[in-house]
N, C-alpha and C. Protein backbone atom coordinates (compact mmCIF):
# COMPACT_ATOMS: atom_id res chain seq x y z
N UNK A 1 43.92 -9.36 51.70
CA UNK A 1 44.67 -9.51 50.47
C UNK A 1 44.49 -8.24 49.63
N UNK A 2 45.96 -7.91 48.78
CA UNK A 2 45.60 -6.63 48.16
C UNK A 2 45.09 -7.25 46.66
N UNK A 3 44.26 -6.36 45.86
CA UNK A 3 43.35 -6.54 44.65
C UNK A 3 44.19 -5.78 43.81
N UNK A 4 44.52 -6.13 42.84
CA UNK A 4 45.53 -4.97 41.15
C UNK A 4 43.95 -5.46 40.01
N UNK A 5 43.02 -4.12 40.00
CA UNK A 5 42.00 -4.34 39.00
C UNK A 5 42.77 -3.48 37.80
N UNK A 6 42.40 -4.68 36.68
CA UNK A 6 42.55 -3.96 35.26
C UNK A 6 41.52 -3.47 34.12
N UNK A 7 41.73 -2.43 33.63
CA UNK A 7 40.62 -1.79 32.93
C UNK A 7 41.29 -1.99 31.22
N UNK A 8 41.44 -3.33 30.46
CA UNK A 8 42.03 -3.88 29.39
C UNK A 8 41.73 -2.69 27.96
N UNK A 9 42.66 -1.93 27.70
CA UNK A 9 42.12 -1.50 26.58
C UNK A 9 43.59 -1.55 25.23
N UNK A 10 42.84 -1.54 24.43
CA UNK A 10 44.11 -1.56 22.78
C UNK A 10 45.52 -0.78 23.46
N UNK A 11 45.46 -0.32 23.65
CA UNK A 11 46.09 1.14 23.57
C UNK A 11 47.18 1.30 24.86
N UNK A 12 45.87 1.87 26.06
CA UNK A 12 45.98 1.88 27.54
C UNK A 12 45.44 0.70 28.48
N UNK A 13 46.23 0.60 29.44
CA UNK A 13 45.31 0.00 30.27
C UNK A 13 45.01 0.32 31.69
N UNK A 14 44.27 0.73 32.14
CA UNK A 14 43.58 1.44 33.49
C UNK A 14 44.21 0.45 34.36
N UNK A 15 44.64 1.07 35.61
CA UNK A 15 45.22 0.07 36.93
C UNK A 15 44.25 1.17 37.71
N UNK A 16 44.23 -0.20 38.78
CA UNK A 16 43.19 -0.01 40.15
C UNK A 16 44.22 -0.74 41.21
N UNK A 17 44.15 -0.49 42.35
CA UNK A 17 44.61 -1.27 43.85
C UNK A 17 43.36 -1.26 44.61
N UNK A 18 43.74 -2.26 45.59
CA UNK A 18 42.81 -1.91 46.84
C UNK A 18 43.52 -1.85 47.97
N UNK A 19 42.75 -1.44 48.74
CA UNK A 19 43.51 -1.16 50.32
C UNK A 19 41.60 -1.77 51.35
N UNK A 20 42.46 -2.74 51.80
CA UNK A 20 41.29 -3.29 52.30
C UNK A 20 39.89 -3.97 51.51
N UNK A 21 38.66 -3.12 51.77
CA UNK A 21 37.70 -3.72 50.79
C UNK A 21 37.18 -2.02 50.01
N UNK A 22 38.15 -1.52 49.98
CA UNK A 22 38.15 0.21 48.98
C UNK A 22 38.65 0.08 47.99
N UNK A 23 38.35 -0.08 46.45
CA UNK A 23 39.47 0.19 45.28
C UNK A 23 39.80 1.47 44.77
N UNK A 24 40.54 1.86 44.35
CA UNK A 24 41.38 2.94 43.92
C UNK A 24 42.21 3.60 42.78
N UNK A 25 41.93 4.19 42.04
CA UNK A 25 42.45 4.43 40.78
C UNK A 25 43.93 4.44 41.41
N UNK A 26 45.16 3.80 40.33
CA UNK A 26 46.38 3.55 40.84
C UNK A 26 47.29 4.58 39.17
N UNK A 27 46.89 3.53 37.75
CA UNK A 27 47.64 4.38 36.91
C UNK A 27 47.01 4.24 35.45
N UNK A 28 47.67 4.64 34.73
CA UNK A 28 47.69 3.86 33.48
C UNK A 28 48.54 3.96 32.36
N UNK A 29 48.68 2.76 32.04
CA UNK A 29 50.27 2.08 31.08
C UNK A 29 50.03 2.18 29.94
N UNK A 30 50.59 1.98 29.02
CA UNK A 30 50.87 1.96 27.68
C UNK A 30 50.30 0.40 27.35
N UNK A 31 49.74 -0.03 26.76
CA UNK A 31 49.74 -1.65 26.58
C UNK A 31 50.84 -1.78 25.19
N UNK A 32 51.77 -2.26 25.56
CA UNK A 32 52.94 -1.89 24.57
C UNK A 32 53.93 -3.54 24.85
N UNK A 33 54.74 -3.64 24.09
CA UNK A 33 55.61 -4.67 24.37
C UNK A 33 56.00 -5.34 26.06
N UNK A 34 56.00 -3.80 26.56
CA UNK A 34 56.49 -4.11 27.95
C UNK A 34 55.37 -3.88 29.19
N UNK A 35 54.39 -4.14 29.07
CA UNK A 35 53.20 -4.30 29.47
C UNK A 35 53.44 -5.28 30.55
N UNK A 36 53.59 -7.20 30.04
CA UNK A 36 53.59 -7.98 31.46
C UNK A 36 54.61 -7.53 32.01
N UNK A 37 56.00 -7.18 31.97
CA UNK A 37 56.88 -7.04 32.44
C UNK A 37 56.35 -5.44 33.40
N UNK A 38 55.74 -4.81 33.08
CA UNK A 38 55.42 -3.63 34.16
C UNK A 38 54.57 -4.24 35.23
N UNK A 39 53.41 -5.17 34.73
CA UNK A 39 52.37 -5.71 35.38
C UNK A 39 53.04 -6.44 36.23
N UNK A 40 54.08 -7.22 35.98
CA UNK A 40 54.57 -8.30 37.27
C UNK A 40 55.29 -7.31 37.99
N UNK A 41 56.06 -6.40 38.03
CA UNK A 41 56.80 -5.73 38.85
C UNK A 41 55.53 -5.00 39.63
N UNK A 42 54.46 -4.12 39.49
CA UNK A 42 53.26 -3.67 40.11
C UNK A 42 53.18 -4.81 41.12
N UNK A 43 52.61 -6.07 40.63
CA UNK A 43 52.38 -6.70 41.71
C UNK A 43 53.07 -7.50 42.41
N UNK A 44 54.85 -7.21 42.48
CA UNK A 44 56.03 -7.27 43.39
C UNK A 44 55.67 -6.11 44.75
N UNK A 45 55.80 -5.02 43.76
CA UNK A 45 55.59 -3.81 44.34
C UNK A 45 54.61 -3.97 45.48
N UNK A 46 53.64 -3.95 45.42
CA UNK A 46 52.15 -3.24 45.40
C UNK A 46 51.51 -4.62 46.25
N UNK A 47 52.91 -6.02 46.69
CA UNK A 47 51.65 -6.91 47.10
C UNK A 47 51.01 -7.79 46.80
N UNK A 48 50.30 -8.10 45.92
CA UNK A 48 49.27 -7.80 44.85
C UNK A 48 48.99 -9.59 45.27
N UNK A 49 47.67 -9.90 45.71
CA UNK A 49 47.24 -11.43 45.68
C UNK A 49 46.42 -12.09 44.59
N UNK A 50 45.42 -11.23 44.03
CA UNK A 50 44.99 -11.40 43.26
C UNK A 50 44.64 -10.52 41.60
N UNK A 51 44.93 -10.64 40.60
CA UNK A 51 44.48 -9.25 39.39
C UNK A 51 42.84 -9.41 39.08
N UNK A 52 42.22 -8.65 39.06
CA UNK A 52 41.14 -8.80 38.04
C UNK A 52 40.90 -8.18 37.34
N UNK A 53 40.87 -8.64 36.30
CA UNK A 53 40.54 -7.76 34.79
C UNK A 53 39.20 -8.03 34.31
N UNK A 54 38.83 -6.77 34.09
CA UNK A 54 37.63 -6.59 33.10
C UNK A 54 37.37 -7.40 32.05
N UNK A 55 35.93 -8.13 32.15
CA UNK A 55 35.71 -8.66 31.05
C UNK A 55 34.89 -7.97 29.77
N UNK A 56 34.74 -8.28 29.05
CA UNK A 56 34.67 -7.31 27.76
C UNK A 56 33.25 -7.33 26.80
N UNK A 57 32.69 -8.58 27.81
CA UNK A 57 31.53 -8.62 27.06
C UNK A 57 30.50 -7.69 27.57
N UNK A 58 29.42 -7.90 26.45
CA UNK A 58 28.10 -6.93 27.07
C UNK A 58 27.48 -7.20 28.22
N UNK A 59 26.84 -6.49 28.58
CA UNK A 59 25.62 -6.98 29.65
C UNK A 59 25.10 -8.31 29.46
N UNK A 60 24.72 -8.91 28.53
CA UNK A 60 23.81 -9.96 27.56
C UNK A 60 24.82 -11.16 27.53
N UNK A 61 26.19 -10.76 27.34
CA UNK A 61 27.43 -12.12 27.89
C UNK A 61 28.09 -11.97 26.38
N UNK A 62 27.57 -11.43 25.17
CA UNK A 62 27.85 -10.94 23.76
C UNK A 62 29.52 -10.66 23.49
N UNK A 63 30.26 -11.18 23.09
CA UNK A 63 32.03 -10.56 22.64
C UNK A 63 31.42 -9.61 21.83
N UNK A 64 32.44 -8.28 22.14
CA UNK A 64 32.53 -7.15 21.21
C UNK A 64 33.39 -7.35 20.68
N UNK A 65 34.36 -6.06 19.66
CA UNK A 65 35.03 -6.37 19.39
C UNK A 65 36.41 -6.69 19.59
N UNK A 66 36.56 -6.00 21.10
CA UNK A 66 37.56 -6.35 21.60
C UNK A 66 38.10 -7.27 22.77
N UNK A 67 36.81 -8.02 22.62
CA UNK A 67 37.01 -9.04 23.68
C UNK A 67 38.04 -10.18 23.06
N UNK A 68 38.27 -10.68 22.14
CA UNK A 68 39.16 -11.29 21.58
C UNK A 68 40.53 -10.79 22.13
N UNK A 69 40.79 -10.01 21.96
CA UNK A 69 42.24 -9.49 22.40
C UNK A 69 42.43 -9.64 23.64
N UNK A 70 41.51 -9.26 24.76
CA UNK A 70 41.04 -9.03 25.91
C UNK A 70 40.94 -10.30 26.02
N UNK A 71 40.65 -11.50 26.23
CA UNK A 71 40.75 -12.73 26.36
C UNK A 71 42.34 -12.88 26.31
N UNK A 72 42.98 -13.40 25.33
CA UNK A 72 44.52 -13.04 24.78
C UNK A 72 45.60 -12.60 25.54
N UNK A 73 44.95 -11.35 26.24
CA UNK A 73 46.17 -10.67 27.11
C UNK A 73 45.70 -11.53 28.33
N UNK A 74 44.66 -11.81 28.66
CA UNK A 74 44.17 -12.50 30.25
C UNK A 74 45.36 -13.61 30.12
N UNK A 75 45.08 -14.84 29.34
CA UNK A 75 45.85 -15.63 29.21
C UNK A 75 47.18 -15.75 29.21
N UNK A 76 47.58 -14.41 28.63
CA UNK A 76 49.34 -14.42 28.08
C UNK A 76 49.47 -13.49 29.62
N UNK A 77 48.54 -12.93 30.69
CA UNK A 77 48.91 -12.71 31.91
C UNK A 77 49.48 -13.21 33.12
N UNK A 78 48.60 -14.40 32.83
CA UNK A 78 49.05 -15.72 33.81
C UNK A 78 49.53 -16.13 33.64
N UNK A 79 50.41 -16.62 32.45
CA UNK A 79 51.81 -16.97 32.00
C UNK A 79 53.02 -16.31 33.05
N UNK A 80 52.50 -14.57 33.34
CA UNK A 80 53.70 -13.71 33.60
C UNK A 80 53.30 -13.40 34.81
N UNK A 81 52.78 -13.49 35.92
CA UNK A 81 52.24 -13.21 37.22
C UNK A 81 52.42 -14.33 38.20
N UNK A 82 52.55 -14.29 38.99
CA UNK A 82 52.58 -15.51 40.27
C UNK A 82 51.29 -15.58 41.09
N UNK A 83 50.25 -15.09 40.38
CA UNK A 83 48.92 -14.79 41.58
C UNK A 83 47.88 -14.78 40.17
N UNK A 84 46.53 -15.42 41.44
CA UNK A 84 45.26 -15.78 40.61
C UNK A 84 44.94 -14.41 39.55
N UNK A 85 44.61 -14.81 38.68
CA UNK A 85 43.73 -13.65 37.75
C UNK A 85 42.32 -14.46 37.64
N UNK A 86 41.47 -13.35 37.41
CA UNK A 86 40.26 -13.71 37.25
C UNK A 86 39.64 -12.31 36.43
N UNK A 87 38.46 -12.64 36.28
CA UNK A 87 37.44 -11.55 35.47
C UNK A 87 36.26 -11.00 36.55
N UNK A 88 35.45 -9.85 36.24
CA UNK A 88 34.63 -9.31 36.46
C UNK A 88 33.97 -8.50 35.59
N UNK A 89 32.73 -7.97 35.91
CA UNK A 89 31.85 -7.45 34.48
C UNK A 89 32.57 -5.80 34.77
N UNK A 90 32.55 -5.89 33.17
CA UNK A 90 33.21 -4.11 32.71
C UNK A 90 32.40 -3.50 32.51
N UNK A 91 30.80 -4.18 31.81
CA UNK A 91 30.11 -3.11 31.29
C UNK A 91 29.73 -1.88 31.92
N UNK A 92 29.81 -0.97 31.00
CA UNK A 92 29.10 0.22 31.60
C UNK A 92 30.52 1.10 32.46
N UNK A 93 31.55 0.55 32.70
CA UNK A 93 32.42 0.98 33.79
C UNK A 93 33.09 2.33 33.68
N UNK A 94 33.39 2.63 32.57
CA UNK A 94 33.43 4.06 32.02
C UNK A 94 32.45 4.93 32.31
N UNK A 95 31.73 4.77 31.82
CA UNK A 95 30.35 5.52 32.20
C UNK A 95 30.09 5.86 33.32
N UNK A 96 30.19 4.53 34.17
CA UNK A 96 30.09 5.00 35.74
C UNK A 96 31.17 5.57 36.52
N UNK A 97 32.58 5.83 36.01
CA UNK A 97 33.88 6.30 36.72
C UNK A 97 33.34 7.64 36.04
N UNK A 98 33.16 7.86 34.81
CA UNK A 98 32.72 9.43 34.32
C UNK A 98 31.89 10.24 35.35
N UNK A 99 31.33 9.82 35.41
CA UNK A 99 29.72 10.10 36.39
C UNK A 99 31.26 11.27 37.33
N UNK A 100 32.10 11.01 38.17
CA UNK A 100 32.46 11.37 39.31
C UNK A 100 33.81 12.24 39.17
N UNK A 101 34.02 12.21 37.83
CA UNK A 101 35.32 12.51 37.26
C UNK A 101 35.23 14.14 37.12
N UNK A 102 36.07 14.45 36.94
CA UNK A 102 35.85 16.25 37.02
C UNK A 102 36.10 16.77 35.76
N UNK A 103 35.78 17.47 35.47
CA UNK A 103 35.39 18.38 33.92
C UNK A 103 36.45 18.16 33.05
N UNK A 104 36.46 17.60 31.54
CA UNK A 104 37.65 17.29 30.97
C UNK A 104 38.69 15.74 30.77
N UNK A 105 37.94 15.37 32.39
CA UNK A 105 38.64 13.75 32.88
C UNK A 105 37.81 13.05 32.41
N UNK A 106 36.87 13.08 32.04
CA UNK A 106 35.60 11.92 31.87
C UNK A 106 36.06 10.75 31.41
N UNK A 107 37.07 10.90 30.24
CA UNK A 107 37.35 9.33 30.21
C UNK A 107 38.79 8.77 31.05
N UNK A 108 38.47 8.54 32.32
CA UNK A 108 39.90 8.28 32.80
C UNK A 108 39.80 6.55 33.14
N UNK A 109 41.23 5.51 32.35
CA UNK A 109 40.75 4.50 32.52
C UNK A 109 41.16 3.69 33.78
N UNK A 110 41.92 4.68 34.38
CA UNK A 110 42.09 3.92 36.23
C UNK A 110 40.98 4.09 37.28
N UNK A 111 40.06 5.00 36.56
CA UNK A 111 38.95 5.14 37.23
C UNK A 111 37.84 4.57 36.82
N UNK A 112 37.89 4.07 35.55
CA UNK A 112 37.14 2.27 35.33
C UNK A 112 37.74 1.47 36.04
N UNK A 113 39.04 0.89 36.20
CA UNK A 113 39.83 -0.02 36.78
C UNK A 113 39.39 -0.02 38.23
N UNK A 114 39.03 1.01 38.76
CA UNK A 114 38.86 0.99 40.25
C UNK A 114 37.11 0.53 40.26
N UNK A 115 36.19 0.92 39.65
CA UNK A 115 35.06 0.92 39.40
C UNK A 115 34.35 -0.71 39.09
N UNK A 116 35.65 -1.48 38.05
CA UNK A 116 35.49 -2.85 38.24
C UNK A 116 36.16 -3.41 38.96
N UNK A 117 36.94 -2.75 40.25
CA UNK A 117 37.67 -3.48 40.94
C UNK A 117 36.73 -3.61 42.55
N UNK A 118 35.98 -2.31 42.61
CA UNK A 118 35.31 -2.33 43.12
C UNK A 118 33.87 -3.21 43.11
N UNK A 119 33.29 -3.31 41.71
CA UNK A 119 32.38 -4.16 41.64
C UNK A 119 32.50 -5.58 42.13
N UNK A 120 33.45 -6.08 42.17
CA UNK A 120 34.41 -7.38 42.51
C UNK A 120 34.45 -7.98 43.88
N UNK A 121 34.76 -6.49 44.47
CA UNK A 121 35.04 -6.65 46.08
C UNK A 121 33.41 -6.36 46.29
N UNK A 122 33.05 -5.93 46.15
CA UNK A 122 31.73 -5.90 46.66
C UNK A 122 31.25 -6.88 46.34
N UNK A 123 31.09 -8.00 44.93
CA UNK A 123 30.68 -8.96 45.15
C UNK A 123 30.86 -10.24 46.04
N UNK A 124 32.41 -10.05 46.37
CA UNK A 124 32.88 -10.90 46.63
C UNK A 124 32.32 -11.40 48.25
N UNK A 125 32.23 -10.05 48.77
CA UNK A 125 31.86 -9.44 50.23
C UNK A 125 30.27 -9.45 50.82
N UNK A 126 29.36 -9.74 49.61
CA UNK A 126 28.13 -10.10 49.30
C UNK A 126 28.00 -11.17 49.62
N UNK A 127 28.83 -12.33 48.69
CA UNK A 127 29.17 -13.27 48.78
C UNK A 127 29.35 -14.29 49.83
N UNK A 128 30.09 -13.70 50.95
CA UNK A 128 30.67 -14.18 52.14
C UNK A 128 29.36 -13.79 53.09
N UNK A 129 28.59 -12.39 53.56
CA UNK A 129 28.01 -12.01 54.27
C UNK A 129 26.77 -11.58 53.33
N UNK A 130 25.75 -12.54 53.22
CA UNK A 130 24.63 -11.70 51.78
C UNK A 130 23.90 -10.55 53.22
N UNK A 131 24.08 -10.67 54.21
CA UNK A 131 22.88 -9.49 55.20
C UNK A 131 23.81 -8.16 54.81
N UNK A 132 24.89 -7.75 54.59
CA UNK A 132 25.67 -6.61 53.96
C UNK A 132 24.99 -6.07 52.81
């Protein structure tokens, strides 16, 4: 099954794919009026069995401040998609797509998107086989 990870932000929002059990920085959108309407066509496009979007809390399970919104769009997602959404942990996910990013890119948010899309599949894959 292909994976569409989202990296939820005000503004932008980071897209991830997978191909197999690899995620992949894919784009990033405007979070603007026409947001679900891009998001459902992506995952016409693209496949797409399941989304997961970043969840927004801390390490500790804490809402910041933009987990409210981030909750909000999850919901008003599955309204507009034909396939499961679910969550995975964001923290830190910037930070760790920075780490690999090349001089200038540091904050790129499809390369969080891939980073929690990846955390995901790897859990998931843990999950099924814990000797992996």
């Amino acid at each position: 099954m292909k994976y569409l990870g989202i990296d939820y932000g005000a503004k932008r929002i980071g897209l991830a794919v997978s191909v197999e059990n690899i995620a992949f920085p894919h784009s990033v959108i405007e979070n603007d009026a026409d947001v679900f309407g891009v998001l459902s066509g992506l995952v016409d496009k693209e496949k797409v069995g399941c989304i997961i979007v970043g969840d927004t809390r801390t390490l500790s399970g804490a809402e910041n401040p933009v987990t409210p919104a981030s909750d909000t769009f999850v919901e008003e997602l599955k309204t507009h998609v034909g396939v499961p959404v679910e969550r995975a942990m964001e923290a830190r996910s910037s930070i760790e797509a920075s780490r690999y990013a090349e001089k200038g890119d540091e904050h790129n948010d499809a390369a969080a998107a891939a980073v929690i899309l990846q955390r995901y599949l790897d859990m998931r894959v843990s999950a099924v086989d814990p000797m992996r």
